[in-house]
Protein backbone atom coordinates (compact mmCIF):
# COMPACT_ATOMS: atom_id res chain seq x y z
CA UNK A 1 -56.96 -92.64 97.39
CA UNK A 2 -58.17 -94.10 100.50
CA UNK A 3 -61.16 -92.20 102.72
CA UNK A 4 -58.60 -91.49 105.49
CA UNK A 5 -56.34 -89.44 102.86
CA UNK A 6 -59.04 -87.84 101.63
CA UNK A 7 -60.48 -86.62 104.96
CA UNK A 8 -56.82 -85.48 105.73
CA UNK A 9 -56.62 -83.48 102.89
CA UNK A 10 -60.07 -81.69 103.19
CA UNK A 11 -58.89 -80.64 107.07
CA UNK A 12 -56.10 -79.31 106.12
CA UNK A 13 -57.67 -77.42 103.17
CA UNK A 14 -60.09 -76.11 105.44
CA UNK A 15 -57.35 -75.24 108.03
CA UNK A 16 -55.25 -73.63 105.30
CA UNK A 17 -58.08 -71.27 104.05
CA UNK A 18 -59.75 -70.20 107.52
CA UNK A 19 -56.52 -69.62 109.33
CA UNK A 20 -56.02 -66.33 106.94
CA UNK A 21 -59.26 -65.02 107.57
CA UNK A 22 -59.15 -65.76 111.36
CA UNK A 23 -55.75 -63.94 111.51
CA UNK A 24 -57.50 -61.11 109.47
CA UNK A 25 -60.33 -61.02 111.77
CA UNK A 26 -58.09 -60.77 114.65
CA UNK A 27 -56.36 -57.48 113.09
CA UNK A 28 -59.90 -56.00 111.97
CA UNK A 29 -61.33 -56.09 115.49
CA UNK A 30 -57.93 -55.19 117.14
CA UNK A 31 -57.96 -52.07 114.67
CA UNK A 32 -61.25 -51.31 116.02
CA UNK A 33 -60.24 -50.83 119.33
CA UNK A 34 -57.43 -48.81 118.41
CA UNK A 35 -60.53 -46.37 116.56
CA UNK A 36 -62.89 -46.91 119.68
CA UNK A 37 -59.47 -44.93 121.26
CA UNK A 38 -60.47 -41.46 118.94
CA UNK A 39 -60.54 -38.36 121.45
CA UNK A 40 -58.44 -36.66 124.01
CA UNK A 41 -56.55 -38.54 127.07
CA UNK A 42 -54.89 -37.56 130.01
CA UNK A 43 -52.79 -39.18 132.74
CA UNK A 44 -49.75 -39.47 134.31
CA UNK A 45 -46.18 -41.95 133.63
CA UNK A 46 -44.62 -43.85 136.15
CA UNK A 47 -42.80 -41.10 137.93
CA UNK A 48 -46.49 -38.92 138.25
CA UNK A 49 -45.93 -36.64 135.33
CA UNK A 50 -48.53 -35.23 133.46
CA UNK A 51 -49.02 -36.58 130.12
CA UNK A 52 -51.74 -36.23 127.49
CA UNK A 53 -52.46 -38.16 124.19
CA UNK A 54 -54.98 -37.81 121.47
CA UNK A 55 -56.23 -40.40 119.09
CA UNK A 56 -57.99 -39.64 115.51
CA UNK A 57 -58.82 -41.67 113.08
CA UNK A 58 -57.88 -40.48 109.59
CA UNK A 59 -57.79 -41.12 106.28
CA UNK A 60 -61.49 -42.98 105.35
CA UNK A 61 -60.78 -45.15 108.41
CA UNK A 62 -57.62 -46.84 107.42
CA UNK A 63 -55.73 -45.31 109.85
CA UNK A 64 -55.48 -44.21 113.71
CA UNK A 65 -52.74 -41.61 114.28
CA UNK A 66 -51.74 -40.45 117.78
CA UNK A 67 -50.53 -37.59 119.46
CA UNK A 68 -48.59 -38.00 122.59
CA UNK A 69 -47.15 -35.29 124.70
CA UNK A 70 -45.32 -36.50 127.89
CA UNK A 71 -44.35 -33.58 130.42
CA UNK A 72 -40.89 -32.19 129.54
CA UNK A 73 -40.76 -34.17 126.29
CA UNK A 74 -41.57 -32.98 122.22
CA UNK A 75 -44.94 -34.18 121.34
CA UNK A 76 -44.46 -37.71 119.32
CA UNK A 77 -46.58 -39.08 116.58
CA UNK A 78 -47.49 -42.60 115.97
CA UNK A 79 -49.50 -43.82 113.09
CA UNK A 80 -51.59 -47.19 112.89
CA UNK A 81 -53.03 -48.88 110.47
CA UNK A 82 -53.96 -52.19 109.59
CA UNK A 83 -51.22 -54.94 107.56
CA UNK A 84 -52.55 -58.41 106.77
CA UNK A 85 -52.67 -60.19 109.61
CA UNK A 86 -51.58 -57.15 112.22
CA UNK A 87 -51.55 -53.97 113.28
CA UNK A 88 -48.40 -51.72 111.65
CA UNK A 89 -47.23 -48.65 113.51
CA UNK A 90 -44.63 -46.17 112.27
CA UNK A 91 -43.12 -43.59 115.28
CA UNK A 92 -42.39 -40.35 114.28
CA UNK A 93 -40.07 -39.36 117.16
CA UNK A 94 -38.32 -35.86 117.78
CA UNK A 95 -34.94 -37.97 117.62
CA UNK A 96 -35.37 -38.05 114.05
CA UNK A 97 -35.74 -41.33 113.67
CA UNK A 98 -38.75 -43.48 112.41
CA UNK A 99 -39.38 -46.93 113.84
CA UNK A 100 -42.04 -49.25 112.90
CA UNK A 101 -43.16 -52.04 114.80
CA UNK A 102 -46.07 -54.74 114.20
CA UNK A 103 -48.64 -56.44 116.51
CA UNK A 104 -49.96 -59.89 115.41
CA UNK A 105 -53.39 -60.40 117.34
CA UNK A 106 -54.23 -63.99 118.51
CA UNK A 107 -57.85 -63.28 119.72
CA UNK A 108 -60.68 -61.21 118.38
CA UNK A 109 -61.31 -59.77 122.27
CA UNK A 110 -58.19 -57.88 122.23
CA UNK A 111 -56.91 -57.03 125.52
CA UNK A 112 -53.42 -56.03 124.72
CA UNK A 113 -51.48 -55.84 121.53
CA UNK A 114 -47.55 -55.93 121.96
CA UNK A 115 -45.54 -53.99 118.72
CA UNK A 116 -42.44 -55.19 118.38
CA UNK A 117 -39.76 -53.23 116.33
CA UNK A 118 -39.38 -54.37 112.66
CA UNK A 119 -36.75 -51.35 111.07
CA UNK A 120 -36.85 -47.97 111.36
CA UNK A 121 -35.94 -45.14 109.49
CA UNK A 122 -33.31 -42.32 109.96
CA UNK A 123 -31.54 -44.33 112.39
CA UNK A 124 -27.71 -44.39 112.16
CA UNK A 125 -27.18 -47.73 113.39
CA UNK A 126 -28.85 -50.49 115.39
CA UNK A 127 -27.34 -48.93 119.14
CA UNK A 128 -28.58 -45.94 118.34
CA UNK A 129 -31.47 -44.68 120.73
CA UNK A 130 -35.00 -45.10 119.52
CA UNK A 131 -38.63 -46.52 120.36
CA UNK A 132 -37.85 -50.97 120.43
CA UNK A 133 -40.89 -51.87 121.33
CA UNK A 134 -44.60 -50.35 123.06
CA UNK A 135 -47.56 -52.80 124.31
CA UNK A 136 -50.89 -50.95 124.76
CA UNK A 137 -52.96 -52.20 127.32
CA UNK A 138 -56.74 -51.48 126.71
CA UNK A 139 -57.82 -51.54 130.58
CA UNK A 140 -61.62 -50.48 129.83
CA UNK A 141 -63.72 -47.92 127.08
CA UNK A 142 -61.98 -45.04 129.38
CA UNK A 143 -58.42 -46.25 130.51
CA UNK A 144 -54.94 -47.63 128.51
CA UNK A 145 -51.90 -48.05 129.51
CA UNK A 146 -48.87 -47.14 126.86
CA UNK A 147 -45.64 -48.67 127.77
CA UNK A 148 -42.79 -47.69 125.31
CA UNK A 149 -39.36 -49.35 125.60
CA UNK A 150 -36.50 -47.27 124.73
CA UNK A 151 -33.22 -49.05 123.42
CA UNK A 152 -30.18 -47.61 123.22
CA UNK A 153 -26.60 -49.17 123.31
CA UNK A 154 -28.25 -52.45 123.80
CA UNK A 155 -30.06 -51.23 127.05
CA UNK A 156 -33.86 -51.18 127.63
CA UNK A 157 -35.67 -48.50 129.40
CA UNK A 158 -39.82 -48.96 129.87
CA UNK A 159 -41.52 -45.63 130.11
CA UNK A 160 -45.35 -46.06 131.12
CA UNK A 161 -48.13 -43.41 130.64
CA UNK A 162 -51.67 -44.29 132.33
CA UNK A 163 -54.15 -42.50 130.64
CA UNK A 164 -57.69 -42.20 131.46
CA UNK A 165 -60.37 -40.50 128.81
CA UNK A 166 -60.99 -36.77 128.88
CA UNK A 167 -64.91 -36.27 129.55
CA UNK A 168 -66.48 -33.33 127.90
């Protein structure tokens, strides 16, 4: 074997075994943000509503779960924890229906992780409404912005919440 297909075959060994723990790396610190998140929010959507949210994390720190309450609107819960390479949310929304979506970081200084819908539970078919897709937006330690896209019929509707921590 010649030096040349040697030193091929040690780069891409090397590539081959960091790339996993990169990727894992990236989900680890983008789950850390999502803990740094713990504690009570408040701010308004897009149309000035009120809207609060609350993050906790739960369960010997494997999970984040959220409770959001947008003005005229049943509270929704989202849980978070971490899968492989991402970030795995399921939606428990007061349509009865149960989507989960997945981020895949690509940096360990997260800025912004977009979930995109995998399946969901509960939902009688594909048209039917339910949460396709949110991207959190981690402005600063104290601000976030939550945009959740709606799908029904094969029509998307953004709904964006700015929140801002509560101080004590």
């Amino acid at each position: 074997m010649s030096l040349k297909k040697i030193t091929l075959f040690l780069v891409v060994l090397a590539v081959a075994g960091v790339a996993p723990i990169l990727a894992g790396t990236y989900s680890e610190a983008a789950f850390k943000r999502l803990q740094a998140l713990a504690g009570d929010w408040e701010g308004k959507d897009d149309h000035g509503m009120l809207a609060r949210t609350s993050f906790k994390v739960v369960a010997a720190d494997t999970a984040v779960i959220e409770t959001i309450a947008p003005s005229g609107m049943e509270e929704m819960v989202t849980l978070y924890n971490v899968d492989g390479d991402g970030i795995a949310l399921v939606h428990y929304c007061p349509t009865n229906n149960q989507p989960r979506m997945r981020a895949v970081p690509n940096a360990a200084d997260v800025k912004e992780l977009t979930f995109a819908f995998q399946s969901a539970t509960n939902l009688p078919s594909p048209t039917a409404g339910h949460q396709h897709q949110l991207v959190l937006r981690f402005e600063d330690a104290d601000h976030i912005t939550e945009t959740w896209t709606w799908r029904q019929n094969g029509k998307d509707t953004p709904m964006v919440f700015h929140f801002a921590r509560k101080k004590i």
